[in-house]
C-alpha atoms as a PDB file:
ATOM      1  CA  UNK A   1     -11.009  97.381  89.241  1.00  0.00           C
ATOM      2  CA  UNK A   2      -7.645  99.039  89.227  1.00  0.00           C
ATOM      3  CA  UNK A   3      -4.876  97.320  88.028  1.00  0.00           C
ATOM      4  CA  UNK A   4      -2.427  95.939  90.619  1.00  0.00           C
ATOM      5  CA  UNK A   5       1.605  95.759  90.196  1.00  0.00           C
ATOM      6  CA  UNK A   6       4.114  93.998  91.986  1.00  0.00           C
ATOM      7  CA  UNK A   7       5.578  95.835  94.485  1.00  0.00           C
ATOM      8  CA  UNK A   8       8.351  95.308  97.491  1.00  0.00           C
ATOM      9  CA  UNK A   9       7.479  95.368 101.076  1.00  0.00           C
ATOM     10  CA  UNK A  10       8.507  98.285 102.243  1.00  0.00           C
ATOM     11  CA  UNK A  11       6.504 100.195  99.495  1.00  0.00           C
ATOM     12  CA  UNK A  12       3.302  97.807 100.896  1.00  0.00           C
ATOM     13  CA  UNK A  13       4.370  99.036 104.293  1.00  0.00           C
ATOM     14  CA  UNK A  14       4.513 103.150 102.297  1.00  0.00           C
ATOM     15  CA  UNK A  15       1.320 102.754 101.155  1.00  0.00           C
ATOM     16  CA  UNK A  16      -0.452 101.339 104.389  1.00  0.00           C
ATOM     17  CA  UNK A  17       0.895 103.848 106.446  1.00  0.00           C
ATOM     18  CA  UNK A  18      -0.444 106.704 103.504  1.00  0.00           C
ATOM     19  CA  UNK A  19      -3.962 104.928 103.905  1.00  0.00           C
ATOM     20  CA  UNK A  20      -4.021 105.234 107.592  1.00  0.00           C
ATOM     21  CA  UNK A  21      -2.412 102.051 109.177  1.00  0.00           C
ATOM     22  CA  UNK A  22       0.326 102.428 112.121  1.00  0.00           C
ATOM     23  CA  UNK A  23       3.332 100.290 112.384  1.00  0.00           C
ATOM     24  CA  UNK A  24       5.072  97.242 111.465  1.00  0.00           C
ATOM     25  CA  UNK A  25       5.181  95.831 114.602  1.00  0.00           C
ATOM     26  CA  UNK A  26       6.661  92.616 115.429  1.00  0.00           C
ATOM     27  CA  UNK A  27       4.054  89.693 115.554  1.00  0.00           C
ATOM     28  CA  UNK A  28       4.038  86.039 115.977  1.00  0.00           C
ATOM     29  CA  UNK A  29       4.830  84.839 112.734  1.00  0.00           C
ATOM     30  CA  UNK A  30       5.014  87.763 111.011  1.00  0.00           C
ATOM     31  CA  UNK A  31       4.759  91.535 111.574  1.00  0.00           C
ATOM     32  CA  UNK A  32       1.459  93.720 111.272  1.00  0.00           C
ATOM     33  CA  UNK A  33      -0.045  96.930 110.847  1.00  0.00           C
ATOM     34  CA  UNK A  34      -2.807  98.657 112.534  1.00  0.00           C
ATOM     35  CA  UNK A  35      -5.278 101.040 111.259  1.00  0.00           C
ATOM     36  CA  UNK A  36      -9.120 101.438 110.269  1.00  0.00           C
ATOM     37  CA  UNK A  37      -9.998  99.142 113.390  1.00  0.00           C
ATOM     38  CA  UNK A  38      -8.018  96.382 111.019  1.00  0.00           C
ATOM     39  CA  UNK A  39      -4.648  94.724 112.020  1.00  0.00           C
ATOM     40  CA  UNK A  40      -3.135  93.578 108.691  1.00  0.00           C
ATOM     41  CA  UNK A  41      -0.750  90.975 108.756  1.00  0.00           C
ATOM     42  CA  UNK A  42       2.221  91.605 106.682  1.00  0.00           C
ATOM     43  CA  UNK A  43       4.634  89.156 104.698  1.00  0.00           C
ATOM     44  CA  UNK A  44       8.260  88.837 105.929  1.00  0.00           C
ATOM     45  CA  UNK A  45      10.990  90.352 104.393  1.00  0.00           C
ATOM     46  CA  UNK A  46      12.507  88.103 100.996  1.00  0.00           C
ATOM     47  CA  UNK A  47      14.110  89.024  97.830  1.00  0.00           C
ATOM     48  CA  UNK A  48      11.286  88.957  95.724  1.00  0.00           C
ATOM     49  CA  UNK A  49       8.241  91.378  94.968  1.00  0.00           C
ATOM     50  CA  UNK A  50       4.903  90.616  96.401  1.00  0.00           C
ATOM     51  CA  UNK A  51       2.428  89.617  93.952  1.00  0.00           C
ATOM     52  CA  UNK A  52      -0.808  90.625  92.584  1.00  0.00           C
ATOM     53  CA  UNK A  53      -2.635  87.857  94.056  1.00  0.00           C
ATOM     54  CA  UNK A  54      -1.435  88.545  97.120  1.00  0.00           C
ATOM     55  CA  UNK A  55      -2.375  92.122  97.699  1.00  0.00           C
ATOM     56  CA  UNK A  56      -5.733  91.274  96.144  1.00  0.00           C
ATOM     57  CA  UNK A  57      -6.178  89.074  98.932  1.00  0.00           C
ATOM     58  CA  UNK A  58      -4.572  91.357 101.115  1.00  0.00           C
ATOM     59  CA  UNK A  59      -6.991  93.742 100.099  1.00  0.00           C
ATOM     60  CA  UNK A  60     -10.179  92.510 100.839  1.00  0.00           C
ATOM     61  CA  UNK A  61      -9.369  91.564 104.325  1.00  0.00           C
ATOM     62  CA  UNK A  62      -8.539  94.628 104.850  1.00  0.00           C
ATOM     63  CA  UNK A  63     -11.572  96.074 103.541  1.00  0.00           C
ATOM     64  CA  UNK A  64      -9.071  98.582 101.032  1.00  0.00           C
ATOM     65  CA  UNK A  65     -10.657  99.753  97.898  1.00  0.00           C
ATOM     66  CA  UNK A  66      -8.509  98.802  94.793  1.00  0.00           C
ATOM     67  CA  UNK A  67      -9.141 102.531  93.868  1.00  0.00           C
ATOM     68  CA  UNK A  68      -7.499 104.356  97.395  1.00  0.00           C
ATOM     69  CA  UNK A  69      -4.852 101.529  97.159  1.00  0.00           C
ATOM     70  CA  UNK A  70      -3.909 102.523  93.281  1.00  0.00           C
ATOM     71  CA  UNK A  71      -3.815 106.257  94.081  1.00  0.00           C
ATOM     72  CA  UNK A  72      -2.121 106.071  97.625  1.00  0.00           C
END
């Protein structure tokens, strides 16, 4: 598996959108993305970075290879 880095939202949001997904658009709690007959649910904006545990996660819900995410 590739290794994952810390990165901000937006460049989360850079690299959905690069992979196929549509949006953010404003949710319930929090904002999404649609794409690959998915709707990924996005964190809210904060200060920090979002963590490797997190996209992991992320990424199997989505159904996002570790490999496309790395080189997207």
């Amino acid at each position: 598996m590739a290794e994952l880095v810390p990165l901000s939202r937006r460049e989360l949001v850079r690299k959905l959108r690069r992979l196929g997904f549509e949006g953010p658009y404003s949710g319930g709690r929090h904002a999404f993305m649609l794409g690959r007959e998915k709707r990924a649910v996005i964190p809210n904006p904060h200060g920090g970075d979002i963590s490797p545990a997190f996209i992991r996660e992320f990424l199997k819900q989505t159904e996002i290879d570790a490999e496309a995410w790395t080189y997207a």
